[in-house]
Structures are given as C-alpha cells and as structure tokens.
Protein backbone atom coordinates (compact mmCIF):
# COMPACT_ATOMS: atom_id res chain seq x y z
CA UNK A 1 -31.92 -2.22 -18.93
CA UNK A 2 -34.48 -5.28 -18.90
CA UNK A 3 -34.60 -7.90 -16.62
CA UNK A 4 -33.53 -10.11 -18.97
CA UNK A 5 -29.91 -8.36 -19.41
CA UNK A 6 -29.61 -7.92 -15.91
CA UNK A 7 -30.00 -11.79 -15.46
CA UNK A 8 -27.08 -12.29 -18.28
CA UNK A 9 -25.06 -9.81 -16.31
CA UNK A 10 -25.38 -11.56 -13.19
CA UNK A 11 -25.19 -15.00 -14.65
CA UNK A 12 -21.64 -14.05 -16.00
CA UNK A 13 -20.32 -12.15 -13.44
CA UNK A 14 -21.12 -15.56 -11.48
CA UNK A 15 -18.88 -17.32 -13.85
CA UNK A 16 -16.41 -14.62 -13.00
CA UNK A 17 -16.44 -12.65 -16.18
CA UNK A 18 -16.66 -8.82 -15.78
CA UNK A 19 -19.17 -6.86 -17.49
CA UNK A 20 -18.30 -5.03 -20.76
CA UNK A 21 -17.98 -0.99 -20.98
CA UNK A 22 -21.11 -1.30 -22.55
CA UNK A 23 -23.15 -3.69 -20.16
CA UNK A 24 -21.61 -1.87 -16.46
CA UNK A 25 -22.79 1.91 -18.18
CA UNK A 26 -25.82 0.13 -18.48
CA UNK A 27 -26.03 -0.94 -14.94
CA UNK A 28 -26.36 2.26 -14.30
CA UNK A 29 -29.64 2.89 -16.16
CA UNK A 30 -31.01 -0.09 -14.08
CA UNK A 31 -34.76 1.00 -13.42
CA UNK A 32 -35.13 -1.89 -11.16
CA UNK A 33 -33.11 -0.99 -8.26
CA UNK A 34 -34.24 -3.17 -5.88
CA UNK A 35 -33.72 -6.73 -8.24
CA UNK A 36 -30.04 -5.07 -8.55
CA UNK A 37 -29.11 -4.16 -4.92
CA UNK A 38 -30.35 -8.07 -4.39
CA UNK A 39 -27.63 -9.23 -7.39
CA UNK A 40 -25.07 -7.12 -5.73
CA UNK A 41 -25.89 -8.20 -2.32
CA UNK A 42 -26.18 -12.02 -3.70
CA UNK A 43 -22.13 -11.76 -5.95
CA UNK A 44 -20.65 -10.17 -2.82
CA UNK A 45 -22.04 -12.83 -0.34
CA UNK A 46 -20.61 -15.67 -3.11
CA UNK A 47 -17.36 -13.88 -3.19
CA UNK A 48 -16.64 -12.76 0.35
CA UNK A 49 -19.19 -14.16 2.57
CA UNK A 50 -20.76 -12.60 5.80
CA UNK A 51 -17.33 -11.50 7.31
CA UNK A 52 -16.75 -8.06 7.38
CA UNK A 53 -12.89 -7.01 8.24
CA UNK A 54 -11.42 -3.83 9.22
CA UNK A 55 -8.13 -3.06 10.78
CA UNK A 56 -8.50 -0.37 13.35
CA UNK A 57 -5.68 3.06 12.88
CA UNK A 58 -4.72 5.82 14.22
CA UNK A 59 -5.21 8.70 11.45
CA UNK A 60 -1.81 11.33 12.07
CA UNK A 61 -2.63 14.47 10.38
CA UNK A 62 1.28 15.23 9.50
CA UNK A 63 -0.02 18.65 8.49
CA UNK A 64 -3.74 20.22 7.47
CA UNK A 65 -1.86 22.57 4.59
CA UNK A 66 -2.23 21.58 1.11
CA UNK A 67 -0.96 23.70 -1.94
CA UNK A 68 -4.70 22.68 -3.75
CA UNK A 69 -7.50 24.05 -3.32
CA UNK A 70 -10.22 21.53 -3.54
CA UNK A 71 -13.92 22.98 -2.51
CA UNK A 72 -15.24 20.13 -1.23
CA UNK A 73 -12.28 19.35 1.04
CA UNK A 74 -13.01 20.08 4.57
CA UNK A 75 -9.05 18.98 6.08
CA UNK A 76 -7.11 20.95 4.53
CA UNK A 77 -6.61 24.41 6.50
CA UNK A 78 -4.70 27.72 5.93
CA UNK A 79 -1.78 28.22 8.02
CA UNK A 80 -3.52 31.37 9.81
CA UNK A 81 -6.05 28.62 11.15
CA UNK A 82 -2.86 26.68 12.42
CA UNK A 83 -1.31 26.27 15.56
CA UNK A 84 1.87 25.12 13.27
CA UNK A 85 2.20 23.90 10.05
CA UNK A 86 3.69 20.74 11.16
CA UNK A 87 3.03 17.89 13.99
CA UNK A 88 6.04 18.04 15.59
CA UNK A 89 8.24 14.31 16.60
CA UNK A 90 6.66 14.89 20.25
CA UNK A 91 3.06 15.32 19.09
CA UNK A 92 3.71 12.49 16.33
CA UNK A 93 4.65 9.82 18.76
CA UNK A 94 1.92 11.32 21.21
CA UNK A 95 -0.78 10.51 18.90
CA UNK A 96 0.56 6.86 17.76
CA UNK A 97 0.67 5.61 21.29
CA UNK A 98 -2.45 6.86 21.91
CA UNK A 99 -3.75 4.41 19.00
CA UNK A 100 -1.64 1.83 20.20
CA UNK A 101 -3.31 1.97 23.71
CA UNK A 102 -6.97 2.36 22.37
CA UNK A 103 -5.60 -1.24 20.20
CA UNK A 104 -4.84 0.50 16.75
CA UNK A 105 -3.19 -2.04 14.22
CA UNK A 106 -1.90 0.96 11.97
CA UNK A 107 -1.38 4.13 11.73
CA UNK A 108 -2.25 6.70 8.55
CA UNK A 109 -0.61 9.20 8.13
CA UNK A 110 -2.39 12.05 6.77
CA UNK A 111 -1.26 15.23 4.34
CA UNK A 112 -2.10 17.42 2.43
CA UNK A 113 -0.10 17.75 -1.59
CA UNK A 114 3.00 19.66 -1.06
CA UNK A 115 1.78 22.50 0.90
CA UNK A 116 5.87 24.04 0.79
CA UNK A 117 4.98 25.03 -2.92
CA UNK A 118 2.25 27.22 -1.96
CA UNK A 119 2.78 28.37 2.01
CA UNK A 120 5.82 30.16 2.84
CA UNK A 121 5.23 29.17 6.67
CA UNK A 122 5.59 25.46 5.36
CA UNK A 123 8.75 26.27 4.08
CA UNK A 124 9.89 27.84 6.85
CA UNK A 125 8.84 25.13 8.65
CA UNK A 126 10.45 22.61 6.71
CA UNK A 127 13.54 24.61 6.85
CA UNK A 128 13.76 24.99 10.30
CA UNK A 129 13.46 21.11 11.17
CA UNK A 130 15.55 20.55 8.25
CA UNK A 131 13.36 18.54 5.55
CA UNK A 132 13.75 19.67 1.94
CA UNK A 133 9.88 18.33 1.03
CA UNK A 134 6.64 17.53 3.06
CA UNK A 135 7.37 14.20 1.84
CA UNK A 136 10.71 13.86 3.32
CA UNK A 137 9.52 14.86 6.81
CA UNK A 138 6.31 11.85 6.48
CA UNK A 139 9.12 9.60 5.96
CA UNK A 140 11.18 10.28 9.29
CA UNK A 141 7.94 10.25 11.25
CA UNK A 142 7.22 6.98 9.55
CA UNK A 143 10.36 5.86 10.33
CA UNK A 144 10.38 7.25 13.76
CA UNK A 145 7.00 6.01 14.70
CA UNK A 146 8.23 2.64 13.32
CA UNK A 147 11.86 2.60 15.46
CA UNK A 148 10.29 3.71 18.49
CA UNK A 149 7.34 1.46 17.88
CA UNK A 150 4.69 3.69 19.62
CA UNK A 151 2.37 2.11 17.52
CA UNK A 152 0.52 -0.62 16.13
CA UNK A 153 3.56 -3.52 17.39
CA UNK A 154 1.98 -6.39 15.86
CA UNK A 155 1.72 -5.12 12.24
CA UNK A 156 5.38 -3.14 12.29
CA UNK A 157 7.61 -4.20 9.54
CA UNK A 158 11.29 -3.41 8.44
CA UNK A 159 13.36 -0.39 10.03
C-alpha cells in the first residue's frame, strides 16, 4: 500500500468514514509499519484521548470442563484433573467476596461450553445439586452472588 493511500485512509477515517473491504485488507499489506502504528496511535488519541479505563473483576471459574476440545485452550481441564466438576455455592461466594475486599467492581463468571454433553461426572454433578444444564447452575450463582451481594456492591443491578 503507498503512502499516498494510507494518507486517504487516514484522512477519511478522520472524517469518520470506515475503510472499505478492499482498503482495511490492504492495511494489512502496509510495508510501512511504523507511519501506520503512528495513524493508529494518532485516530485513537482523536477518538478516546489519553484515558485508559478498566473495571477491576473477580474471574469465577464456575467449572474448568468443557465438552470442546480446543488445542490452544489452556482452562479447560478433564474431570480426572478436578477436585469437582463444579464450584460449589460456598466456594462461589468465597471467591466473590474475596474480589469485593481486594475492590473488584464485577465479577466474570467463567465456563467452559456445556461440559454435561460430554462428561458423565458433570452430569452427575448437575444432577446431584439439581440443575438440568451448566447454564442453569451459572444463573443461580449469578443470582446468588447478586442476592447475597458478596460482590462488587456498587455495580449490582436487579434481583
């Protein structure tokens, strides 16, 4: 891509017009990395300033099983690597007030993709506690987390 399409992309984009298919695959090409890392740098700055924002959470890994099988994932576990499928309530609400007290805003819960269609010890699991789906177990830990609010009490909404 020359210099001189790079300019007309930039110029554009600063008259807040996104690039065509054609002009963003060609971005890619870009031999002159450094004059684009300075356009990128220089649209981001015009649209969002110098302030950076997070929002600090608590990350709740619900369960580690995962009926895919994704080589490149490194949470997912098998159940033999397990203590238990499952967080249970207790260890749940242990880990969201431990974000609320290190001043967590939210808390993420995180899962694998129904692991009860491919672990019988999910199942089980779920069985025993009473959930029909993975799903409907992250939704009364959600909602328990939420009603007890042992976490994140400035940023709680509804139930």
């Amino acid at each position: 891509m020359s210099s001189d399409n790079l300019n007309a992309i930039i110029a554009a984009a600063r008259q807040g017009h996104r690039p065509s298919r054609e002009d963003a695959l060609g971005l890619a090409d870009c031999q002159d990395l450094p004059a684009l890392a300075a356009a990128a740098e220089a649209l981001t700055l015009e649209g969002f300033g110098r302030i950076v924002t997070y929002s600090r959470k608590v990350f709740i890994p619900l369960t580690q099983l995962c009926r895919d099988v994704c080589h490149y994932c490194t949470f997912a576990q098998a159940p033999r690597e397990l203590a238990s499928p499952y967080l249970s309530p207790e260890e749940v609400l242990a880990i969201a007030r431990a974000g609320a007290t290190a001043g967590c805003k939210e808390a993420l819960f995180t899962l694998g993709d129904k692991p009860e269609l491919r672990y019988g010890a999910a199942r089980r699991a779920l069985d025993e506690m009473g959930y029909a789906s993975t799903l409907d177990y992250l939704e009364a830990m959600a909602r328990l987390v939420t009603r007890r609010r042992a976490c994140c009490p400035t940023s709680i909404r509804g139930s």
